[in-house]
Protein backbone atom coordinates (compact mmCIF):
# COMPACT_ATOMS: atom_id res chain seq x y z
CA UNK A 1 -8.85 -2.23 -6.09
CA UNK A 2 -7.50 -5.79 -5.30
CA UNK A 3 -4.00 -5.37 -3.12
CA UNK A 4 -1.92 -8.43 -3.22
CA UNK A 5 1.33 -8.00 -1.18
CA UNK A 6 4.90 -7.77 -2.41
CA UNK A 7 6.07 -11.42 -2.16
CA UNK A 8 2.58 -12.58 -4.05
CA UNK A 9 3.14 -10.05 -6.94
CA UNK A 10 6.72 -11.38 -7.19
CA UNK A 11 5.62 -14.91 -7.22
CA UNK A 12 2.73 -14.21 -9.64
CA UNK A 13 4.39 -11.92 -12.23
CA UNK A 14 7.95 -13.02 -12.38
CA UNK A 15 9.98 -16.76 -12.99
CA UNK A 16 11.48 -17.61 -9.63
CA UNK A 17 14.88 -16.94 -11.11
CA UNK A 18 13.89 -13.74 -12.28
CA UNK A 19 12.03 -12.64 -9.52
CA UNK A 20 13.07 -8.62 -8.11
CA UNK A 21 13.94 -8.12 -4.57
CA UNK A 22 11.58 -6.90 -2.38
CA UNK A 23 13.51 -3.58 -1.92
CA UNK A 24 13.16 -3.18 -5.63
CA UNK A 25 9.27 -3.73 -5.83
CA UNK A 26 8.61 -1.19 -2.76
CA UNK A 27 11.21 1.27 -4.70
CA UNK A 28 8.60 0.50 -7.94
CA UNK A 29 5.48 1.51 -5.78
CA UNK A 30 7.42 4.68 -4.06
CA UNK A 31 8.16 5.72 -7.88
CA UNK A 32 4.87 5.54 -9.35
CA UNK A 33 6.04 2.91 -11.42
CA UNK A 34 4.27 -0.18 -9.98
CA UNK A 35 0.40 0.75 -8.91
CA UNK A 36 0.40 0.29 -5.05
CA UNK A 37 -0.64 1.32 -1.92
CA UNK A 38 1.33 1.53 1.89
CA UNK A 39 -0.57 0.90 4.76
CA UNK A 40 1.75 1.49 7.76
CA UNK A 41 4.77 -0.10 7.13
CA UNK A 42 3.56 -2.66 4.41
CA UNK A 43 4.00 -2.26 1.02
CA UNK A 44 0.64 -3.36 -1.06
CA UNK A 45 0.16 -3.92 -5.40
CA UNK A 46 -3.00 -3.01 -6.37
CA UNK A 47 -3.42 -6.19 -8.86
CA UNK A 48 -6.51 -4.61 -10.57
CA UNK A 49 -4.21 -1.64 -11.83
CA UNK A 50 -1.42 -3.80 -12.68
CA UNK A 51 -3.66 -6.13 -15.03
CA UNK A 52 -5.54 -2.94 -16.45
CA UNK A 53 -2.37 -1.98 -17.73
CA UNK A 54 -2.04 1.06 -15.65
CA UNK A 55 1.55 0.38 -15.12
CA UNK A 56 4.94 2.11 -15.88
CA UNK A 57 6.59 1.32 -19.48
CA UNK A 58 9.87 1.37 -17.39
CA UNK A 59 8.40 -1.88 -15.94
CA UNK A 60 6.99 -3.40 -19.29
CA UNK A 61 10.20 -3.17 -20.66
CA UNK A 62 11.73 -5.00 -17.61
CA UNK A 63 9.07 -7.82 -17.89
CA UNK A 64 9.40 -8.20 -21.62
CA UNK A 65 13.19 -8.20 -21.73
CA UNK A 66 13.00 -11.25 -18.49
């Protein structure tokens, strides 16, 4: 498990003009629909899952359609 934070998966994963808020990536994580982790306040993407394809369709369709 590699965790990458919020504002690295953003800048990573999505064009700079497309890129969600914050809020909307820790709302992913909280829903099961981005693979992540919180460690005390801090919201965490585990990259490995992300890249094994372990993530939510709702969130494939959201990248395909950007």
């Amino acid at each position: 498990m590699k965790l990458i934070t919020v504002d690295q998966f953003r800048q990573r994963y999505f064009d700079q003009e497309s890129q969600p808020q914050r809020r909307t990536v820790r709302s992913w994580i909280d829903a099961g629909e981005v693979p992540g982790k919180i460690v005390g306040k801090l919201y965490y993407v585990d990259e490995d899952a992300w890249l094994a394809g372990t993530h939510d369709a709702l969130v494939e369709r959201v990248l395909q359609s950007a």
